[in-house]
N, C-alpha and C. Protein backbone atom coordinates (compact mmCIF):
# COMPACT_ATOMS: atom_id res chain seq x y z
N UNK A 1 11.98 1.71 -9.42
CA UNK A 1 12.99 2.71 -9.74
C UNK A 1 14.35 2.21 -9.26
N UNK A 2 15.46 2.45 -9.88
CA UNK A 2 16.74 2.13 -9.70
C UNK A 2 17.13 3.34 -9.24
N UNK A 3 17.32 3.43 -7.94
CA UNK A 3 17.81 4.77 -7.30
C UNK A 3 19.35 4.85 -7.36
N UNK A 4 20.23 3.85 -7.21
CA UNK A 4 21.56 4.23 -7.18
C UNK A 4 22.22 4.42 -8.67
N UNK A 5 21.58 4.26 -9.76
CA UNK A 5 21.37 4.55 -10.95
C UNK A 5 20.84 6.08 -11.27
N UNK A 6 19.56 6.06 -10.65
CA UNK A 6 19.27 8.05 -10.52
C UNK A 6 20.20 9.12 -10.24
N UNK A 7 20.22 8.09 -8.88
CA UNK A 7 21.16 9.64 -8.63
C UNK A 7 22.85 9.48 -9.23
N UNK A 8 23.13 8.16 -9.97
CA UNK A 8 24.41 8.57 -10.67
C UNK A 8 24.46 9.03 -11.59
N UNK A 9 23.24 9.19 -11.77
CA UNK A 9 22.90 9.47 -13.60
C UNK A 9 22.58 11.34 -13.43
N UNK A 10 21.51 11.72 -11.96
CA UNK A 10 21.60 13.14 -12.15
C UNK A 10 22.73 13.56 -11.34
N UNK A 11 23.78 12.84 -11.01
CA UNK A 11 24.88 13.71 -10.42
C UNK A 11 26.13 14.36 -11.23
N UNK A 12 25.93 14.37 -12.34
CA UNK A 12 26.67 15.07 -13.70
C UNK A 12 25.64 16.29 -14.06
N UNK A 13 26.30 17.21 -14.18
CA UNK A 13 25.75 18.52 -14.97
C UNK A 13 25.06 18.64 -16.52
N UNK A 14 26.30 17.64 -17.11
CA UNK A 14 25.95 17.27 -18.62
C UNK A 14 24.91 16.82 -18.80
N UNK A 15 24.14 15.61 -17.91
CA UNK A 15 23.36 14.62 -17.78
C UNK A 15 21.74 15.20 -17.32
N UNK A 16 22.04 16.34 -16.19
CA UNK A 16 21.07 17.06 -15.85
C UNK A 16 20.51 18.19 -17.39
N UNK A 17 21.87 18.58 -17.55
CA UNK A 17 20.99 19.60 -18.80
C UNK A 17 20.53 18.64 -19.96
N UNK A 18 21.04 17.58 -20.02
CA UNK A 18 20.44 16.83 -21.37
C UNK A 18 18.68 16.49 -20.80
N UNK A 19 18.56 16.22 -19.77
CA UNK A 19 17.24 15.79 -19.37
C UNK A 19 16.25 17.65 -18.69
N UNK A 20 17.07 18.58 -18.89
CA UNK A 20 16.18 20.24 -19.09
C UNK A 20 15.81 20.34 -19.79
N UNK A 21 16.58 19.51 -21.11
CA UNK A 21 16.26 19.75 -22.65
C UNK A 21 15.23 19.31 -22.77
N UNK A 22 15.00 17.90 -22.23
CA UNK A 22 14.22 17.21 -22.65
C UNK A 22 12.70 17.45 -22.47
N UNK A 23 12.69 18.34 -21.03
CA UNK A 23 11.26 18.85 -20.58
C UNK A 23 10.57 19.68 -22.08
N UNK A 24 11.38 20.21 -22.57
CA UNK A 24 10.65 20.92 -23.40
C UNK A 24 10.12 20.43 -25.03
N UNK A 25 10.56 18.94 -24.52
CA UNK A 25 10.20 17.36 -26.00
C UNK A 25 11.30 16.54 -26.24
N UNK A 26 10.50 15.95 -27.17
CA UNK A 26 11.70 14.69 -27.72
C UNK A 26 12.65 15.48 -28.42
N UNK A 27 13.98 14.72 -28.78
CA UNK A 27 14.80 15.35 -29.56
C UNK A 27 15.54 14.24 -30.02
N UNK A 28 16.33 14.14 -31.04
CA UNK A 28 16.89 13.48 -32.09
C UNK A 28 18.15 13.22 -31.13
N UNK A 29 19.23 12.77 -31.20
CA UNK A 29 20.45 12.21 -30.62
C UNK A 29 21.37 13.16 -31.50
N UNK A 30 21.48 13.38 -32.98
CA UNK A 30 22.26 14.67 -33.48
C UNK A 30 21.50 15.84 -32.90
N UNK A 31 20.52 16.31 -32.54
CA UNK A 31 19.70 17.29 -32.40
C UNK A 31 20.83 18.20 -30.81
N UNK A 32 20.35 16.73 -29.72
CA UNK A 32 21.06 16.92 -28.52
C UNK A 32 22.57 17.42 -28.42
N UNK A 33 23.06 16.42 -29.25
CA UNK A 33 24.56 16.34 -29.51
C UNK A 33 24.97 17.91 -30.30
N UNK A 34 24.52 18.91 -30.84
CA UNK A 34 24.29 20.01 -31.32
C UNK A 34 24.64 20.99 -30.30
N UNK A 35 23.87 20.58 -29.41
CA UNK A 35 23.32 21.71 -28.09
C UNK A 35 24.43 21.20 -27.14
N UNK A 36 25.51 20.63 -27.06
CA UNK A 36 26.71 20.17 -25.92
C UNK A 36 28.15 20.59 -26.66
N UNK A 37 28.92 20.73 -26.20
CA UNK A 37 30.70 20.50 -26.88
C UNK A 37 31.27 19.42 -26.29
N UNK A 38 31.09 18.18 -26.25
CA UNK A 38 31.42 17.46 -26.32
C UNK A 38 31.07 16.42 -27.53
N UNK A 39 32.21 15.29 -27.11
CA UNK A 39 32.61 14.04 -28.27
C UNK A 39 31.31 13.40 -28.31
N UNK A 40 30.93 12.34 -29.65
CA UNK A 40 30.22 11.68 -29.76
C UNK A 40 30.25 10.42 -28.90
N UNK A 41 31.35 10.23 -28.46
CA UNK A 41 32.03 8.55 -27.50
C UNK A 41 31.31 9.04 -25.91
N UNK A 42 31.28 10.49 -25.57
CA UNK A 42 31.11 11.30 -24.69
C UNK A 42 29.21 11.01 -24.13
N UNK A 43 28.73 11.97 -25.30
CA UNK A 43 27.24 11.66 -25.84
C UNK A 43 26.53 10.47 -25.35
N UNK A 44 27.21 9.56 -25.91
CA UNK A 44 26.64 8.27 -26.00
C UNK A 44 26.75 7.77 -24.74
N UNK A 45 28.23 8.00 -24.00
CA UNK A 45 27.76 7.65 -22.63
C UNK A 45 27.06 7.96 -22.06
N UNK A 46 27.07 9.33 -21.89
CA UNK A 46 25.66 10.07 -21.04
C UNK A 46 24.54 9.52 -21.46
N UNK A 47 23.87 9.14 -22.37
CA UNK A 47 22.77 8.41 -22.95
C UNK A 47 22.81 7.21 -22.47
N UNK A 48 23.49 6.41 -22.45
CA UNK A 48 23.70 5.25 -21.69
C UNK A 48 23.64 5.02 -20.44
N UNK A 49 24.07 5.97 -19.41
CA UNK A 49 23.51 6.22 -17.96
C UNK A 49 22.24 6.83 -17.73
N UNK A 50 21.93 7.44 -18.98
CA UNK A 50 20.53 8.06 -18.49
C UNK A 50 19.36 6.77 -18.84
N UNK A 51 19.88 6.02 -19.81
CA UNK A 51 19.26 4.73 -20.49
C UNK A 51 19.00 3.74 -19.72
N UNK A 52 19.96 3.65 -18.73
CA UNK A 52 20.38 2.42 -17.40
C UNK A 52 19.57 3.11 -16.04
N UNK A 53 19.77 4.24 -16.48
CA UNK A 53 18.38 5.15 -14.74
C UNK A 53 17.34 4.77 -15.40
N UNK A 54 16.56 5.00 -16.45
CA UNK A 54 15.44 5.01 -17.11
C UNK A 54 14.72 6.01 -16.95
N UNK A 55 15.73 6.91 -17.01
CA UNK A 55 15.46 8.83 -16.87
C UNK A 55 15.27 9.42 -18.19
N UNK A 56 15.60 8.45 -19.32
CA UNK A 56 14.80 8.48 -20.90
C UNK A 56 14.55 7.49 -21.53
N UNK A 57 13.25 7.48 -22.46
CA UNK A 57 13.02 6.55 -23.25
C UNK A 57 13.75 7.11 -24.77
N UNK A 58 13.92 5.95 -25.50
CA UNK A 58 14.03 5.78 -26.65
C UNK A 58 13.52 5.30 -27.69
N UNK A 59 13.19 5.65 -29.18
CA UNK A 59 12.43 5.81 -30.13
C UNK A 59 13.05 5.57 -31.34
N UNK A 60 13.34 4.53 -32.19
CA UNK A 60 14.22 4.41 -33.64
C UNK A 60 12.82 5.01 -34.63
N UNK A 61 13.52 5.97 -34.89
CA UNK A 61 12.42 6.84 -35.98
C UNK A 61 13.65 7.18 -37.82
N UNK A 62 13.20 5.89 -38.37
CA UNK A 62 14.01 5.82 -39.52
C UNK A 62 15.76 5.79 -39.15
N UNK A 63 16.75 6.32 -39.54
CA UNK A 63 17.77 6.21 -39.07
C UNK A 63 18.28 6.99 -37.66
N UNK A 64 17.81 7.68 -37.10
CA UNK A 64 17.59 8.02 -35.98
C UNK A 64 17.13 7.14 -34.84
N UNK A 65 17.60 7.95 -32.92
CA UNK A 65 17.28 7.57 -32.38
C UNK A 65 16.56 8.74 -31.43
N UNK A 66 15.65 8.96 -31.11
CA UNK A 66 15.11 10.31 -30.63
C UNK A 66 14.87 9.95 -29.18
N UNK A 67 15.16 10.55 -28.37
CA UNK A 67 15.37 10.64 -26.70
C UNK A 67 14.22 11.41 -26.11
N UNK A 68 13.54 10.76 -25.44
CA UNK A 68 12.13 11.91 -24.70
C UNK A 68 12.30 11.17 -23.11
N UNK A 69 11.71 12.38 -22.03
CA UNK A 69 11.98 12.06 -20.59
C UNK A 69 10.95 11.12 -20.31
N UNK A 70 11.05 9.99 -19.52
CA UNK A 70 10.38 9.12 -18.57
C UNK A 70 10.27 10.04 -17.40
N UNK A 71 9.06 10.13 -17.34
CA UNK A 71 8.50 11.69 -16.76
C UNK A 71 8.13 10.34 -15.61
N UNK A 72 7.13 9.70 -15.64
CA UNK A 72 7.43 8.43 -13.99
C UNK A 72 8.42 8.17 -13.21
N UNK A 73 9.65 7.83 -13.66
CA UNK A 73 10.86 8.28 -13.17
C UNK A 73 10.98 8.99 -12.20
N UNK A 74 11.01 10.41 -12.64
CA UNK A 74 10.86 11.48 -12.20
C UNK A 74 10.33 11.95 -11.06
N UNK A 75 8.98 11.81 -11.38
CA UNK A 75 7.53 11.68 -10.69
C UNK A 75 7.96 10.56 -9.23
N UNK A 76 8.24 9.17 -9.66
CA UNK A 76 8.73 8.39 -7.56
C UNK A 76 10.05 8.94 -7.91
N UNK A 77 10.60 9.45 -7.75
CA UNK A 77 12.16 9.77 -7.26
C UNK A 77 11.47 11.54 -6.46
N UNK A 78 10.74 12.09 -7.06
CA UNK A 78 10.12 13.31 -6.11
C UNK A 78 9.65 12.77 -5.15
N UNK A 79 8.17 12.11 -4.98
CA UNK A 79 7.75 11.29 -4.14
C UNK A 79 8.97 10.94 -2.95
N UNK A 80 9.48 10.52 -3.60
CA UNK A 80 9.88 9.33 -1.97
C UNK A 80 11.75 10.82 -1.68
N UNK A 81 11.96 11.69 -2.45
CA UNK A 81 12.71 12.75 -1.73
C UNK A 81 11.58 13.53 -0.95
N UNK A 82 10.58 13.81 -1.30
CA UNK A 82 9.34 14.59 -0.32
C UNK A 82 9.06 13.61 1.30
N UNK A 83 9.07 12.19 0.93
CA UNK A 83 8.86 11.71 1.91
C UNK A 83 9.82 11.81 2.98
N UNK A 84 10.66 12.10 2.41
CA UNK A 84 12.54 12.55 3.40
C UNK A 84 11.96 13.76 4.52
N UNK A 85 11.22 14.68 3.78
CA UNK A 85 10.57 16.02 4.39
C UNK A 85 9.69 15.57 5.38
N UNK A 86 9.87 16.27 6.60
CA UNK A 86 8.57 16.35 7.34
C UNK A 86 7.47 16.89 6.66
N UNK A 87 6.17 16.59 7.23
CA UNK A 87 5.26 16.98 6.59
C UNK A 87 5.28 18.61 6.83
N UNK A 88 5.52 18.97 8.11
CA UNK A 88 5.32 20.39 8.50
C UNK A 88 6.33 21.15 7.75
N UNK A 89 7.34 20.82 7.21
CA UNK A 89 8.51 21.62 6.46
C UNK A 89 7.78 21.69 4.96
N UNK A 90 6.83 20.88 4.38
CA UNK A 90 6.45 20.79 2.89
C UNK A 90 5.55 22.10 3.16
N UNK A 91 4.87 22.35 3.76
CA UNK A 91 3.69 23.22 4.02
C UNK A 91 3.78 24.41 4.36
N UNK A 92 5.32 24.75 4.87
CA UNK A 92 5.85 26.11 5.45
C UNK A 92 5.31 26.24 6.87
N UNK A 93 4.77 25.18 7.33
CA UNK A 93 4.72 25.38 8.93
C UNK A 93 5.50 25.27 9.72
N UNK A 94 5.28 26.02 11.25
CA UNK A 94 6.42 25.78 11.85
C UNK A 94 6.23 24.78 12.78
N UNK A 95 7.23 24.16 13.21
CA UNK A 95 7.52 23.22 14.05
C UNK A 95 6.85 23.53 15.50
């Protein structure tokens, strides 16, 4: 995992809701771009940092490019923020 890539990539709002979207499937790149008010020059960057975290994969489906979450990603970047946690704080115990 490229962590200083993660977290530059979820430290934008834009970037976080494009990858909320995504929990709920793949989606087309006009599809996404639909659901934001922002520029296409805009778009594409955010796709491009999320492309460089590897916080989405990509899919050329005929003239399209359709965006779905790299859910592994995800998955060690939880991992190793849990490992930050004491064990007794994950569990609601007290110290």
């Amino acid at each position: 995992m490229k962590q200083q890539e993660v977290f530059r990539a979820l430290a934008d709002p834009t970037r976080r809701a494009i990858l909320k979207r995504l929990q709920k499937g793949a989606l087309s790149a006009g599809g996404i771009g639909a659901l934001f008010d922002i520029t296409g020059a805009s778009l594409s960057h955010h796709f491009g940092v999320l492309k460089a975290a590897d916080l989405v994969r990509t899919e050329r489906r005929g003239r399209s490019i359709v965006y779905s979450l790299n859910t592994s990603v995800m998955e060690d970047l939880t991992r190793m923020v849990l490992d930050l946690i004491p064990a007794t704080h994950r569990h609601g115990e007290d110290q």
